[in-house]
N, C-alpha and C. Protein backbone atom coordinates (compact mmCIF):
# COMPACT_ATOMS: atom_id res chain seq x y z
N UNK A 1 0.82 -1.19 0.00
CA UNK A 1 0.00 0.00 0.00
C UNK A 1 0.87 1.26 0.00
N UNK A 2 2.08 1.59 1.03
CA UNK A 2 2.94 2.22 0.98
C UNK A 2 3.37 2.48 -0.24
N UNK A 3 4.13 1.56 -1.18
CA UNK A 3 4.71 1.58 -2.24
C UNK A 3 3.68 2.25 -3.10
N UNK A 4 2.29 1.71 -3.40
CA UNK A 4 1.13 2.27 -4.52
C UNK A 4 1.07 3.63 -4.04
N UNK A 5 1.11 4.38 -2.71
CA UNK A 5 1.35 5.89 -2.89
C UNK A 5 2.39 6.18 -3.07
N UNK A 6 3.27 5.65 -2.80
CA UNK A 6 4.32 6.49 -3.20
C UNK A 6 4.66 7.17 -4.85
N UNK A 7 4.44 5.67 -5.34
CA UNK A 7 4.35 5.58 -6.99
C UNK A 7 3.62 6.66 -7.16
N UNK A 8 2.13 6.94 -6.90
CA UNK A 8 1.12 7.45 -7.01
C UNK A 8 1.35 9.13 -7.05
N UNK A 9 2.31 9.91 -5.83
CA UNK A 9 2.33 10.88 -5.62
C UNK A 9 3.96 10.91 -6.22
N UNK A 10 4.48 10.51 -6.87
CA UNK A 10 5.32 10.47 -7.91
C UNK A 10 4.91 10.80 -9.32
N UNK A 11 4.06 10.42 -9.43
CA UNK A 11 3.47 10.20 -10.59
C UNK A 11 2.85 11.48 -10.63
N UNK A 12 1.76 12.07 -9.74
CA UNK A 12 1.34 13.36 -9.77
C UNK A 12 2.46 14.32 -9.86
N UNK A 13 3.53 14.32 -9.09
CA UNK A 13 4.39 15.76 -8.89
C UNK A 13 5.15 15.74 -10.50
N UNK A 14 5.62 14.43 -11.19
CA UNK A 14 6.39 14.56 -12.00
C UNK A 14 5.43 15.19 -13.21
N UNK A 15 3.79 14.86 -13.53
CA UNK A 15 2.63 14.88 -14.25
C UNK A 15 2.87 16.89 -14.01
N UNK A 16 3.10 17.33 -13.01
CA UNK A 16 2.78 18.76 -12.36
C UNK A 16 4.15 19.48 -13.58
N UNK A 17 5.42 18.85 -13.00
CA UNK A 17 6.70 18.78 -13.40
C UNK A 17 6.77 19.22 -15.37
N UNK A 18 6.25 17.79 -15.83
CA UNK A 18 6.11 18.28 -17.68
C UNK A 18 4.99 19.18 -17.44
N UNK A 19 4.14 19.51 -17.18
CA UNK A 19 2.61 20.63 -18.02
C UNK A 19 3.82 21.93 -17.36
N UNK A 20 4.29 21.83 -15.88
CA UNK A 20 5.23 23.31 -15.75
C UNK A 20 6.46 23.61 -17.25
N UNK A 21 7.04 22.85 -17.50
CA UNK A 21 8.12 22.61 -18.47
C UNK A 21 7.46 23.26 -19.46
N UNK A 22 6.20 21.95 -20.19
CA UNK A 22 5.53 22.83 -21.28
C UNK A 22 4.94 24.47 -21.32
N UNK A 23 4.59 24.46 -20.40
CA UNK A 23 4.33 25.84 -19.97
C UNK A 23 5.22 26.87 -20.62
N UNK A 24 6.36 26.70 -19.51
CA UNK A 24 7.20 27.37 -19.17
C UNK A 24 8.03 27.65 -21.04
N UNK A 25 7.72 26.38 -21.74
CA UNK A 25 8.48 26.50 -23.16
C UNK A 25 7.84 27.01 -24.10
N UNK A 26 6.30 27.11 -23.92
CA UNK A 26 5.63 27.80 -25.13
C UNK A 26 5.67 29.17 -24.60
N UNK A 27 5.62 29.65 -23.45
CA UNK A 27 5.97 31.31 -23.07
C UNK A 27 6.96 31.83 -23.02
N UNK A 28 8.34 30.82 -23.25
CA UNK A 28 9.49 31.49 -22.87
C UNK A 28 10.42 31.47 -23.86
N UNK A 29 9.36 32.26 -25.62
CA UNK A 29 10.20 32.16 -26.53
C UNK A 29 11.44 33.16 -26.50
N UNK A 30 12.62 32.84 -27.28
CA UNK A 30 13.34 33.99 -26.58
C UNK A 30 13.30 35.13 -27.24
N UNK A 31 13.56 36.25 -27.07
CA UNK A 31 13.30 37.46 -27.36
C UNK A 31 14.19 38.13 -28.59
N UNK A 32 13.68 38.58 -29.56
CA UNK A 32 14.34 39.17 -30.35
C UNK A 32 15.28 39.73 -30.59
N UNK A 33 16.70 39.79 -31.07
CA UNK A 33 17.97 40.23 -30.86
C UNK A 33 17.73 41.85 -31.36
N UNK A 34 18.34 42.54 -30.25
CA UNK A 34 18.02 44.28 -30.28
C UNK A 34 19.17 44.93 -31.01
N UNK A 35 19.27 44.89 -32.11
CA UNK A 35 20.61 45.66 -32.92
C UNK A 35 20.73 46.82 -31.62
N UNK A 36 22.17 47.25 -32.06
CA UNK A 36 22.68 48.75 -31.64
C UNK A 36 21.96 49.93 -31.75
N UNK A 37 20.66 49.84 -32.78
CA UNK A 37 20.10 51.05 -33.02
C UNK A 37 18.90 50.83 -32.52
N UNK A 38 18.66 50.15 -31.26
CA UNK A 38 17.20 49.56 -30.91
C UNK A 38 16.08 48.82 -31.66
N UNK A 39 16.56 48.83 -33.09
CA UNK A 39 15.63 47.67 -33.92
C UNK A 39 16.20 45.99 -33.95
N UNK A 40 14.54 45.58 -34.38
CA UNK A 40 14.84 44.47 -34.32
C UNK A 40 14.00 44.03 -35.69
N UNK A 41 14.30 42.41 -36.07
CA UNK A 41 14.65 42.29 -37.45
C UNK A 41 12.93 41.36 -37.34
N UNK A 42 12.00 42.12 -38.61
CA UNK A 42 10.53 41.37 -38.59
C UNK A 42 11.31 40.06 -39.61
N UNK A 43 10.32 39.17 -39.01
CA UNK A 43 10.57 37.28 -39.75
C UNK A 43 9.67 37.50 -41.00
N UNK A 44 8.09 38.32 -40.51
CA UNK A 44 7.27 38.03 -41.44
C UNK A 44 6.34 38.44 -40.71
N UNK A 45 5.11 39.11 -41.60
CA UNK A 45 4.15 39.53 -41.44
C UNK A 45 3.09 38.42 -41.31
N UNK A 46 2.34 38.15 -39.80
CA UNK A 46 1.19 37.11 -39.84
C UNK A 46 0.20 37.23 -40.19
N UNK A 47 -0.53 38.45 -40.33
CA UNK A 47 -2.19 39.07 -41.08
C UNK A 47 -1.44 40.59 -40.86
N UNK A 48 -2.62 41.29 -41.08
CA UNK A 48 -2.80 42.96 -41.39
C UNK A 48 -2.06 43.50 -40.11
N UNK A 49 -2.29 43.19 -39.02
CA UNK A 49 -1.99 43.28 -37.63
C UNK A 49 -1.32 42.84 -36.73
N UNK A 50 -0.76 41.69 -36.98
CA UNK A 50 0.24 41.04 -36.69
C UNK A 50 1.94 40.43 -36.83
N UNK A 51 2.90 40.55 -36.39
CA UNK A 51 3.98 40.14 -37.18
C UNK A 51 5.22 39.42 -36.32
N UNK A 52 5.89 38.78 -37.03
CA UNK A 52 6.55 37.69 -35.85
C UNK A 52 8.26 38.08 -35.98
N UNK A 53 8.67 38.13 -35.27
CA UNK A 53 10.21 38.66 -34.90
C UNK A 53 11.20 37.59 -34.87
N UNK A 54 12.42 37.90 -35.59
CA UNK A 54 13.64 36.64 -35.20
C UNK A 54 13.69 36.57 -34.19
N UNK A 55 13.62 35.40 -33.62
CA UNK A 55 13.43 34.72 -32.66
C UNK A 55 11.98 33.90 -32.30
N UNK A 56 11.48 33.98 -32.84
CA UNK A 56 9.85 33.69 -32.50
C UNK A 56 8.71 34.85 -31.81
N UNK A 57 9.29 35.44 -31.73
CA UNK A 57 7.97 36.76 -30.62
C UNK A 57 6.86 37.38 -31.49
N UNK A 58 5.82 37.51 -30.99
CA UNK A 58 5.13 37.94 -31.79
C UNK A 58 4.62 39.34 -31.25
N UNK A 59 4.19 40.15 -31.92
CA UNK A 59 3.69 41.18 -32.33
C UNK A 59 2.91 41.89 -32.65
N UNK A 60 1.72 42.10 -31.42
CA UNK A 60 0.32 42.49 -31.73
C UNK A 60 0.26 44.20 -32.12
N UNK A 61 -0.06 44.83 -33.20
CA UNK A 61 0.21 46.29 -33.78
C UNK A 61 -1.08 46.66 -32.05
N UNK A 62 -0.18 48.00 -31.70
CA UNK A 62 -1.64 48.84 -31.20
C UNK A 62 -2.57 49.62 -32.14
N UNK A 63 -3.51 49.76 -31.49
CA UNK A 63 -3.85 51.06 -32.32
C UNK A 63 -5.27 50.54 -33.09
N UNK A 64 -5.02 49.27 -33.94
CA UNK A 64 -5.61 49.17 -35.36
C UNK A 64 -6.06 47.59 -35.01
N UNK A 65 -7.06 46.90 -36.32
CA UNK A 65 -7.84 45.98 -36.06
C UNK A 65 -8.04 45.65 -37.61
N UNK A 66 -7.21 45.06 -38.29
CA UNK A 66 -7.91 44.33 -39.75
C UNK A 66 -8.22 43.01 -39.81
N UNK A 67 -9.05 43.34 -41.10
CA UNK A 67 -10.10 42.00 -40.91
C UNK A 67 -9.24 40.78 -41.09
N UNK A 68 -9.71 39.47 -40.71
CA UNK A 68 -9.22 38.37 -40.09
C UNK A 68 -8.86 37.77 -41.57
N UNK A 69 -7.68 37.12 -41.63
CA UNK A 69 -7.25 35.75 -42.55
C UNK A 69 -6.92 34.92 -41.73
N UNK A 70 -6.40 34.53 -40.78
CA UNK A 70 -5.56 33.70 -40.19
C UNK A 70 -6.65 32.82 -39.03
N UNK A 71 -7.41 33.29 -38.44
CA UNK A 71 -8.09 33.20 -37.15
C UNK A 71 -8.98 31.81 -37.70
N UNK A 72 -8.61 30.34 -37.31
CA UNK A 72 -9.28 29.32 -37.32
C UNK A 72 -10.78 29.37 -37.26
N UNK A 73 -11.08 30.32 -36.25
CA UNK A 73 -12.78 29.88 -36.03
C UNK A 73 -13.25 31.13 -36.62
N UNK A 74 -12.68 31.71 -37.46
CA UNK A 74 -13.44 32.59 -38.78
C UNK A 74 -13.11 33.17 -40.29
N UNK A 75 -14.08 32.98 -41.25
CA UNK A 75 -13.78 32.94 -42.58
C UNK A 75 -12.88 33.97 -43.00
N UNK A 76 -12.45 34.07 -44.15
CA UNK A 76 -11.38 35.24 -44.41
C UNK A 76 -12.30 36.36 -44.37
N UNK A 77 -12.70 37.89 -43.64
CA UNK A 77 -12.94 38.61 -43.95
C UNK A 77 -13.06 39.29 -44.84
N UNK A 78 -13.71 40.55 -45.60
CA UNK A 78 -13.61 41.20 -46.44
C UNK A 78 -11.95 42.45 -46.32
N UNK A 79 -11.51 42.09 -47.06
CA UNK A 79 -10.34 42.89 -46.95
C UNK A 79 -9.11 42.77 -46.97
N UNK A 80 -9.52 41.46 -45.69
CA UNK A 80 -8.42 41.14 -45.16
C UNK A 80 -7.10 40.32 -45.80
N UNK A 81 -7.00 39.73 -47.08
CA UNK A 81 -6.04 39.48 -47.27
C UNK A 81 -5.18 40.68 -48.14
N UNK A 82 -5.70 41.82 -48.39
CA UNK A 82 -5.29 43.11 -48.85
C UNK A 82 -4.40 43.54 -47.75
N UNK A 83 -5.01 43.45 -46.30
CA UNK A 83 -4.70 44.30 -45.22
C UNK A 83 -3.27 43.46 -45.43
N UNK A 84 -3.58 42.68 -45.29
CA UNK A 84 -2.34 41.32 -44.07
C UNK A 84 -1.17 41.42 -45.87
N UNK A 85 -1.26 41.53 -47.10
CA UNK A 85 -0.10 41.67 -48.12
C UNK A 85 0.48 42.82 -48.14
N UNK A 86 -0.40 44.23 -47.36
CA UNK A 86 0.22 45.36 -47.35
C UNK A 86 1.10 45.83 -46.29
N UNK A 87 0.36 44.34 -45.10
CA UNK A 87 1.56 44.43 -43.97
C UNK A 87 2.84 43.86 -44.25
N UNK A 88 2.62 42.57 -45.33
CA UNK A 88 3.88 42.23 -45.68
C UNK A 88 4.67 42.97 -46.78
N UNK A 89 4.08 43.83 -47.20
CA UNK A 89 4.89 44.78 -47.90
C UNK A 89 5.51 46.06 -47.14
N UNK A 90 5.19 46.15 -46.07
CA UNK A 90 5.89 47.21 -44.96
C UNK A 90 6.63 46.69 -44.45
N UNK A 91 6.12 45.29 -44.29
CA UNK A 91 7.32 44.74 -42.82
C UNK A 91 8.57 43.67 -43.18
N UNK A 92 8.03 42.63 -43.95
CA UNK A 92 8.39 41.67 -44.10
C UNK A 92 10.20 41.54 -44.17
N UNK A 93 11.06 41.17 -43.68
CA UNK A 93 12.27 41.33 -43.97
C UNK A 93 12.98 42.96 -43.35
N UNK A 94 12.38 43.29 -42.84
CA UNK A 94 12.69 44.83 -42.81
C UNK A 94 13.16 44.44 -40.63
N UNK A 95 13.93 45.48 -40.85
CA UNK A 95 14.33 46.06 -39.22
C UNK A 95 13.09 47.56 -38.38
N UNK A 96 12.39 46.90 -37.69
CA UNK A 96 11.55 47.78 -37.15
C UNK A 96 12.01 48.23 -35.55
N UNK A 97 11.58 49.79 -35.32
CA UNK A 97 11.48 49.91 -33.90
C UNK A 97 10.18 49.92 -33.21
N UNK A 98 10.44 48.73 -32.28
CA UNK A 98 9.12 48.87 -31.31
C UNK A 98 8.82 50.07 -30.45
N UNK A 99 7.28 50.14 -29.50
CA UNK A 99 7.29 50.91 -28.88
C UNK A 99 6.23 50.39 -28.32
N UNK A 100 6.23 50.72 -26.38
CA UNK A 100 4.94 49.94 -25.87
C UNK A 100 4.74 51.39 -25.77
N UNK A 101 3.26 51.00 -24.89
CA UNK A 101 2.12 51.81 -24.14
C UNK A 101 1.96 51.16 -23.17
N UNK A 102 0.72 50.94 -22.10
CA UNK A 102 0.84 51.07 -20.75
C UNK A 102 1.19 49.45 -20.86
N UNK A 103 0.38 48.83 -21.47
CA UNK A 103 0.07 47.13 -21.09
C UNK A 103 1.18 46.26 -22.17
N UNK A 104 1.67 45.16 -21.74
CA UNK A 104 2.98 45.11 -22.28
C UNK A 104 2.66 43.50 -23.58
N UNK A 105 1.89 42.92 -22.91
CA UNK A 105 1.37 41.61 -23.80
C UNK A 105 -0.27 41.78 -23.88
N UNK A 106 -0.64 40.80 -24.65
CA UNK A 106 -2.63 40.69 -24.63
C UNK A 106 -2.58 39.37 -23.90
N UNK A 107 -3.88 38.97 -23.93
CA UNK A 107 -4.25 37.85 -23.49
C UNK A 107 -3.88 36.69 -24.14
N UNK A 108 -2.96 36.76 -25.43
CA UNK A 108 -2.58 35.63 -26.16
C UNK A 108 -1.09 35.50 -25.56
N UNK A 109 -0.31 36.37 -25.09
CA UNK A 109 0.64 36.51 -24.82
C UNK A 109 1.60 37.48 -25.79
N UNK A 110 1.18 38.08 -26.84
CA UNK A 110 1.71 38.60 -27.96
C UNK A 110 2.11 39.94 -27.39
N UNK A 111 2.87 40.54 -27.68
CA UNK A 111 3.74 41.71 -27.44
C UNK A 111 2.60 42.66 -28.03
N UNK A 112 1.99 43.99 -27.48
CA UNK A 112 1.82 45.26 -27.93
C UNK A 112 2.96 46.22 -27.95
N UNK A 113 2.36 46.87 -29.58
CA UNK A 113 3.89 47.85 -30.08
C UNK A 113 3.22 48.68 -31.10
N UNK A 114 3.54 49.82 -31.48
CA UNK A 114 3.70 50.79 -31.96
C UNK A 114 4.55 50.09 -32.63
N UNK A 115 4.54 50.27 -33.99
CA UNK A 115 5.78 49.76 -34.85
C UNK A 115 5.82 50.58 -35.82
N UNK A 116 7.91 51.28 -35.94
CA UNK A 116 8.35 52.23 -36.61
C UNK A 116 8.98 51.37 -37.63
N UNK A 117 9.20 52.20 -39.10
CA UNK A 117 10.45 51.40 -39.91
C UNK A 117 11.43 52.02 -38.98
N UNK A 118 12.68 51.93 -40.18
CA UNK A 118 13.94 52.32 -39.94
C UNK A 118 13.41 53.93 -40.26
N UNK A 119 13.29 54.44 -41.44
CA UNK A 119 13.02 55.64 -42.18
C UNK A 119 12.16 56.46 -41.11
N UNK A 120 11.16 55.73 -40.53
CA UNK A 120 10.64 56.30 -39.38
C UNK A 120 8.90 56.37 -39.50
N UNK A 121 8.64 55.95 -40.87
CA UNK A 121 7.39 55.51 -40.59
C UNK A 121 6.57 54.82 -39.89
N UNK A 122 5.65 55.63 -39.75
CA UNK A 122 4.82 54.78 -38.50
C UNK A 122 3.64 54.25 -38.59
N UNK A 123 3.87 52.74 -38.75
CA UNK A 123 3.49 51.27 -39.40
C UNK A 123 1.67 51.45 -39.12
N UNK A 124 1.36 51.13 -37.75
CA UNK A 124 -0.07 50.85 -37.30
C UNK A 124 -0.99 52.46 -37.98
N UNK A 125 -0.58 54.14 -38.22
CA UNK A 125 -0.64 55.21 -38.80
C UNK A 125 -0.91 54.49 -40.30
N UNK A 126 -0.09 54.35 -40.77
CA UNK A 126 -0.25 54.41 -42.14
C UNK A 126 -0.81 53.06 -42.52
N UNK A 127 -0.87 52.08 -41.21
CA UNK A 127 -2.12 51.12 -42.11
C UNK A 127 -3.40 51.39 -42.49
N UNK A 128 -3.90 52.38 -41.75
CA UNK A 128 -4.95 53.15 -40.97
C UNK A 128 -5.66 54.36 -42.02
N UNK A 129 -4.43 54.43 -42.04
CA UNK A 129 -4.66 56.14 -43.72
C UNK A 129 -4.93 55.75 -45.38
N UNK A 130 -4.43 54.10 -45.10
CA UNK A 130 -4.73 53.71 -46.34
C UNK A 130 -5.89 52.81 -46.23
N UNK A 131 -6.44 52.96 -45.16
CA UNK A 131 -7.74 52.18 -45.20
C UNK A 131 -7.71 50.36 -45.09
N UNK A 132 -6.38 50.08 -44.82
CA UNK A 132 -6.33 48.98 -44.18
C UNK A 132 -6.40 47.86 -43.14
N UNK A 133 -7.23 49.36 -42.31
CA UNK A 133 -7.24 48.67 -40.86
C UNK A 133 -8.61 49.71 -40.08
N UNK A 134 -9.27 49.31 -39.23
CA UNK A 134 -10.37 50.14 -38.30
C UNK A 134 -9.20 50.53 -37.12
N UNK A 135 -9.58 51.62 -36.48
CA UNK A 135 -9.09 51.70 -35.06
C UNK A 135 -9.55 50.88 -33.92
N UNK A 136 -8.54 50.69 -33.43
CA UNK A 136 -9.41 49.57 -32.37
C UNK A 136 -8.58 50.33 -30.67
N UNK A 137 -9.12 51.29 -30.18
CA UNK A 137 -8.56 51.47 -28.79
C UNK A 137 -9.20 51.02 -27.76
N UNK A 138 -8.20 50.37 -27.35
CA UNK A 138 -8.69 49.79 -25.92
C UNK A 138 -7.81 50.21 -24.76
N UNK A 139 -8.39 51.03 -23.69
CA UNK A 139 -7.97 51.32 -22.74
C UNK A 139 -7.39 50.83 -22.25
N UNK A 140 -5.89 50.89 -21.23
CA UNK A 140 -5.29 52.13 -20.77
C UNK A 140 -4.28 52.32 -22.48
N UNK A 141 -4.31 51.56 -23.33
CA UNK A 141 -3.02 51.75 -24.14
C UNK A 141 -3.75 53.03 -25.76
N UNK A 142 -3.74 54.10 -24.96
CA UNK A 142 -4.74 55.20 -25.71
C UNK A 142 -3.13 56.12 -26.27
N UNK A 143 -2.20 56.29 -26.93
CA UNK A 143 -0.88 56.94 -26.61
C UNK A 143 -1.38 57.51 -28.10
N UNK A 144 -1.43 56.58 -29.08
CA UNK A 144 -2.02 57.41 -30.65
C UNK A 144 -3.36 56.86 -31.03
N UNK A 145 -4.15 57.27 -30.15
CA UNK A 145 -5.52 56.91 -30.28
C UNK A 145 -5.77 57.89 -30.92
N UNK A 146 -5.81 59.34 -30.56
CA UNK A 146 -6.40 60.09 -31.64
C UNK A 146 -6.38 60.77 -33.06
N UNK A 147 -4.57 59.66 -33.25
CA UNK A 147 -4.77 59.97 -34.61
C UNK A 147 -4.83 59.17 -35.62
N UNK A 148 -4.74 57.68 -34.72
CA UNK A 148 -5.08 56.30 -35.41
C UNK A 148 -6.82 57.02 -35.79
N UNK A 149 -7.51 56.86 -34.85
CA UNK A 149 -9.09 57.22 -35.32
C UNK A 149 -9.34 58.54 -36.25
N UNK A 150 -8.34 60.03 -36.30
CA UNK A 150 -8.49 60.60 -37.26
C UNK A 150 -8.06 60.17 -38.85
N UNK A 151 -6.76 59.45 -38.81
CA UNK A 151 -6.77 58.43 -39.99
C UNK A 151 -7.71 57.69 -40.94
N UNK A 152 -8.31 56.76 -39.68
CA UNK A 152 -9.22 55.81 -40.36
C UNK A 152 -10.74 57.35 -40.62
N UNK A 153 -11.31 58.08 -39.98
CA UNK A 153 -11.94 58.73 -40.51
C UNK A 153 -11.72 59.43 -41.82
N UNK A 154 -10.55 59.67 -41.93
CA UNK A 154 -10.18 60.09 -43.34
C UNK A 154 -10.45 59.33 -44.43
N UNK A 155 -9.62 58.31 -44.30
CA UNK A 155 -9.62 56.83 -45.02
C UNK A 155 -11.36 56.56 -45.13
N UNK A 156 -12.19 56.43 -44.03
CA UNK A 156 -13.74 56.35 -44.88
C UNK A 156 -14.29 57.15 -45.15
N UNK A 157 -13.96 58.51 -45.40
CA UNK A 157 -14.90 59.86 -45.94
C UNK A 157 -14.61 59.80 -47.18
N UNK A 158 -13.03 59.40 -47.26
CA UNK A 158 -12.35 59.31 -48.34
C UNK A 158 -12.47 58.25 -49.01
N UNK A 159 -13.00 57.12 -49.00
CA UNK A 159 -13.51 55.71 -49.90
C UNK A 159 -12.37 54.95 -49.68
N UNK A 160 -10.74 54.84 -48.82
CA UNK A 160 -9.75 54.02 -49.48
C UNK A 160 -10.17 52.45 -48.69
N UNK A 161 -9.76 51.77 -49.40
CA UNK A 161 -9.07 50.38 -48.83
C UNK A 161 -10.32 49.69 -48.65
N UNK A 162 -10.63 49.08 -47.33
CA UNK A 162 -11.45 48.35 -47.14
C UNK A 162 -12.54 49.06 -47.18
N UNK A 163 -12.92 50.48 -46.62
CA UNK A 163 -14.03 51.34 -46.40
C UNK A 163 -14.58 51.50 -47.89
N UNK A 164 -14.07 51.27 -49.25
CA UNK A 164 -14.98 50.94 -50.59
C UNK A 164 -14.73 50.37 -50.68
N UNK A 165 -14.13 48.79 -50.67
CA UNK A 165 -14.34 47.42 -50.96
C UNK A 165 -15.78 46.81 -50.04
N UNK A 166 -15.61 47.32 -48.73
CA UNK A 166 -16.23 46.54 -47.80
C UNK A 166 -17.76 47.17 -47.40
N UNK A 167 -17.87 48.39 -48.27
CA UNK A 167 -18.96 48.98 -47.77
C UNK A 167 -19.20 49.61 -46.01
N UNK A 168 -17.68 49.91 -45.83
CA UNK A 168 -17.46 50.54 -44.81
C UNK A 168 -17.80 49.23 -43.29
N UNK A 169 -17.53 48.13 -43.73
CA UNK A 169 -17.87 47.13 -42.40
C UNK A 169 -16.81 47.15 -41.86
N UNK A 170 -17.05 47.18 -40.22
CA UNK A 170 -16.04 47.40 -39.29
C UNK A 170 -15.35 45.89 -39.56
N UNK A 171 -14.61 45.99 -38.75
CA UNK A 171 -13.84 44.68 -37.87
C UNK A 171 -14.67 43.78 -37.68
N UNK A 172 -13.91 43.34 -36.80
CA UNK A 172 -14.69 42.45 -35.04
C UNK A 172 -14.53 43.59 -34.10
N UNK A 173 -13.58 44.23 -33.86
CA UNK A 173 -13.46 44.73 -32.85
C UNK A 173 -13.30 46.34 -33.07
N UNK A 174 -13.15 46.77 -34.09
CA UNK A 174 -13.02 48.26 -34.52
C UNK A 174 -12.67 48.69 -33.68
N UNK A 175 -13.84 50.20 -33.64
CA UNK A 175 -13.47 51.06 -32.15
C UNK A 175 -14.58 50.87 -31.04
N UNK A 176 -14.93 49.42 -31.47
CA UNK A 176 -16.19 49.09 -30.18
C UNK A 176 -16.20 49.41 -29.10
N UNK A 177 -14.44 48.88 -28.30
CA UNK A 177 -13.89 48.94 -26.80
C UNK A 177 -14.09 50.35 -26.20
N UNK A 178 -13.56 51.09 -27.27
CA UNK A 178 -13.04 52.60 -26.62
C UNK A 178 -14.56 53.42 -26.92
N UNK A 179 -15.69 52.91 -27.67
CA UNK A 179 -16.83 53.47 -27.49
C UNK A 179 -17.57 53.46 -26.58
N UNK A 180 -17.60 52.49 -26.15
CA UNK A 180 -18.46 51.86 -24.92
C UNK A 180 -17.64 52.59 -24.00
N UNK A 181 -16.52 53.07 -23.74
CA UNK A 181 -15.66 53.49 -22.61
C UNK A 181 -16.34 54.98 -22.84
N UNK A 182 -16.77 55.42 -24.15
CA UNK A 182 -17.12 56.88 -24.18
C UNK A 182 -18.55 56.81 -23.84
N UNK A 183 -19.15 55.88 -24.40
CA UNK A 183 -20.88 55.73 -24.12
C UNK A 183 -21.02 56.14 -22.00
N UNK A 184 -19.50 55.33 -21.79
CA UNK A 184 -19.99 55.64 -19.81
C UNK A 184 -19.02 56.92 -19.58
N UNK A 185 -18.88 57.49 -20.23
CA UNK A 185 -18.09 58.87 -19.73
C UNK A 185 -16.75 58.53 -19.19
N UNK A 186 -16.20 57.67 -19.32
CA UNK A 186 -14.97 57.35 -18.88
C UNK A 186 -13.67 57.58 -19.99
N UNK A 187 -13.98 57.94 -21.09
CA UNK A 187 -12.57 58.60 -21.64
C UNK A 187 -13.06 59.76 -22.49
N UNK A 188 -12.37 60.50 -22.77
CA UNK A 188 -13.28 61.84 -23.81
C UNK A 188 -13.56 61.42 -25.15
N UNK A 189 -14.74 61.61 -25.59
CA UNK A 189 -14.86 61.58 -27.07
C UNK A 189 -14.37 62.70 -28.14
N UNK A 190 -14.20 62.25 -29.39
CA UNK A 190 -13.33 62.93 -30.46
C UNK A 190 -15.12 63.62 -31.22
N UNK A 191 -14.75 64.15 -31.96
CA UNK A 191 -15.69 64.58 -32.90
C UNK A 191 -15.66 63.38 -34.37
């Protein structure tokens, strides 16, 4: 009887032991090598909004929200493989500088960033102006909220990108978050 617990609570701690390991190995990709000039080198663009760094890290854009290609439990959006080829035509192969705001990962674990080229363009901005992306702010990380959302207003007064392909359909997530934050008086609204 002795021996069957022992086995037993062996068996649990080591069972505890691999899921910690696995854990510990799908979160602890290592981090992108930081040239001398604070950039670091994009692998490849994953959709409109997303992009993955040497080393494995990934890269959630702030700011912006294009429609879905990649996302298993939904069809390719309208747009969206426009959005996600124009990200790989900004990013792909290229050395970018990051930049946080308040909150440092999402709930997937993906890095939030402001993402600059080298030249100094500013990536999640100009997805935004060309009508490749909705604003999507979600509180506390508001740093170019108001000119990500004057962008994309431009971009649909102005017909570009998805706003005349798509007949002006948001996202999933547009600027739903940061409306509802204005609907309760809790952040200021823009005109």
């Amino acid at each position: 009887m002795l021996v069957t617990m022992v086995v037993f609570v062996l068996g649990v701690l080591q069972h505890r032991d691999d899921r910690a390991a696995r854990s510990t190995a799908v979160s602890a990709i290592a981090p992108a090598p930081v040239a001398q000039d604070g950039t670091v080198l994009v692998v490849r663009a994953i959709d409109g909004d997303t992009i993955e760094l040497e080393g494995g890290a990934l890269v959630r854009y702030l700011g912006i929200d294009t429609p879905e290609t990649v996302d298993p439990r939904k069809s390719v959006q309208c747009f969206g493989p426009e959005a996600s080829q124009a990200n790989h035509a900004f990013v792909d192969g290229k050395r970018v500088r990051l930049v946080a705001d308040v909150e440092d990962r999402d709930q997937y674990g993906r890095m939030l960033r402001y993402v600059y080229l080298v030249d100094g363009t500013f990536v999640n901005l100009a997805l935004a102006q060309q009508g490749f992306a909705a604003a999507y702010t979600y509180p506390p990380n508001v740093a170019h909220a108001e000119d990500i959302r004057a962008a994309v207003r431009t971009a649909r007064k102005e017909g570009r990108g998805l706003w005349a392909s798509c007949r002006g359909v948001r996202t999933d997530r547009g600027e739903d978050a940061y409306q509802k934050q204005v609907r309760k008086n809790r952040f200021p609204s823009t005109p």
